[in-house]
Protein backbone atom coordinates (compact mmCIF):
# COMPACT_ATOMS: atom_id res chain seq x y z
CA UNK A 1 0.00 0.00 0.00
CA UNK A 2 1.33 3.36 -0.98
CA UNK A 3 0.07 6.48 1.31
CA UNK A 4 0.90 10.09 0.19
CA UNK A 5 -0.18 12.96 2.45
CA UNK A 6 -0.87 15.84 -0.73
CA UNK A 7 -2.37 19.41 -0.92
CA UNK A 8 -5.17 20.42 -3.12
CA UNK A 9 -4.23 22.91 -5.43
CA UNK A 10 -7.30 23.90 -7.23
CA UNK A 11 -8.80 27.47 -6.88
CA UNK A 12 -12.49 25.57 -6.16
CA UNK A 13 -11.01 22.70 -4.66
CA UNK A 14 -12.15 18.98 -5.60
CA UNK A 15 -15.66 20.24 -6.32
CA UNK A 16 -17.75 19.39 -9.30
CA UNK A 17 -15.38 19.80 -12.53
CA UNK A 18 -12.06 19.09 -10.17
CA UNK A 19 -13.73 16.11 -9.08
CA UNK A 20 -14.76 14.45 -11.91
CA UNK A 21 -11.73 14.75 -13.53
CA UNK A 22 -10.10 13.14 -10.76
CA UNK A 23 -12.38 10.44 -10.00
CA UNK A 24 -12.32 9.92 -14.11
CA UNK A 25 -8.45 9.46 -13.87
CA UNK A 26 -8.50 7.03 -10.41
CA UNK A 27 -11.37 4.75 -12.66
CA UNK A 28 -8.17 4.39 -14.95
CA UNK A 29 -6.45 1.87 -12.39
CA UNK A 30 -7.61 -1.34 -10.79
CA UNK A 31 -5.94 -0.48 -7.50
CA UNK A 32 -8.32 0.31 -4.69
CA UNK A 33 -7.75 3.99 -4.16
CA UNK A 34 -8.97 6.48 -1.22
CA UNK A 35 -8.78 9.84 -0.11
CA UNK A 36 -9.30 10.77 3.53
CA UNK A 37 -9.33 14.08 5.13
CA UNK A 38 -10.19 14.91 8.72
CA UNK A 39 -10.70 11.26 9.88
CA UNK A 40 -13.10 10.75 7.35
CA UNK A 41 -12.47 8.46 4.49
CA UNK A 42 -14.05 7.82 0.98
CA UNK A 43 -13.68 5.67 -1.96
CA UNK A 44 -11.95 7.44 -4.53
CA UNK A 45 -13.72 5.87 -7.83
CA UNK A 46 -17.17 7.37 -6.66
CA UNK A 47 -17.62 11.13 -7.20
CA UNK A 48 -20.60 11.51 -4.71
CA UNK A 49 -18.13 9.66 -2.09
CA UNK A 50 -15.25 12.44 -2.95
CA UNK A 51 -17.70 15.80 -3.31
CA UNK A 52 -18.37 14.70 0.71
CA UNK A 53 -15.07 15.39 1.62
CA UNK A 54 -15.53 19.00 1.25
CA UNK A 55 -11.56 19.65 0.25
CA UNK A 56 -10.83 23.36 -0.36
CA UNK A 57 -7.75 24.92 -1.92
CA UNK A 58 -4.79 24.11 1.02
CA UNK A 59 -6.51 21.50 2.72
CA UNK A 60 -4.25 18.38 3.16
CA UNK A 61 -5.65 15.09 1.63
CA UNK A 62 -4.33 11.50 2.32
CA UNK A 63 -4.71 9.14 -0.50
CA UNK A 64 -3.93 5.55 -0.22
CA UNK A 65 -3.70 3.25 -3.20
CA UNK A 66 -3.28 -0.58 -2.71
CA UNK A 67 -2.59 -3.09 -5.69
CA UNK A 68 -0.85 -4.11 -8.88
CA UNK A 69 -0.90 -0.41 -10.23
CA UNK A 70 -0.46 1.55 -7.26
CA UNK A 71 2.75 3.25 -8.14
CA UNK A 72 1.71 4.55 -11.18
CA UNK A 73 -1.82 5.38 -9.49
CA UNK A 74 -0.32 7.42 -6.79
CA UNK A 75 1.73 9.13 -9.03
CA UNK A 76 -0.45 9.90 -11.40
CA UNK A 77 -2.86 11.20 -8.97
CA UNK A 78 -1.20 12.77 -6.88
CA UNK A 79 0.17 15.31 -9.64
CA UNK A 80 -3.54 16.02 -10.53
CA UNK A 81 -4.47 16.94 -7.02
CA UNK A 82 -1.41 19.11 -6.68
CA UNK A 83 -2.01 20.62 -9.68
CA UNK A 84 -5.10 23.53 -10.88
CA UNK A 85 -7.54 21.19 -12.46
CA UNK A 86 -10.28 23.54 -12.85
């Protein structure tokens, strides 16, 4: 299991566009990916599940990825939530 403590970048944080495109990209491995924040933790693969977390711009964000593709999951998105991706 790979765990990577990350900060959200985006001006509206993982809301609505920023969201989908992230939960779009996590669909993309078979890993079993989550994102926790505050205690509270949420499948990764289900928008609904990842709009509840409420992140904002500068909130910190674990995500854990377990399975054949989890380097190249946490890599991958990782960069997206660290980047502006909306």
């Amino acid at each position: 299991m790979i765990e990577r403590t990350v900060t959200i970048a985006s001006k509206s944080g993982l809301h609505a566009r920023p969201a989908s495109v992230f939960v779009q990209n996590a669909k993309e491995f078979k890993s079993q990916i989550t994102l926790s924040k505050n205690e509270k933790t949420v499948n990764a693969k289900s928008i609904l599940s990842v709009l509840t977390l409420g992140a904002k711009q500068g909130d910190q964000i674990v995500l854990k990825v377990d399975g054949d593709d989890a380097e190249d999951a946490a890599n991958k998105l990782a960069s997206l939530l660290e980047s502006d991706l909306g």
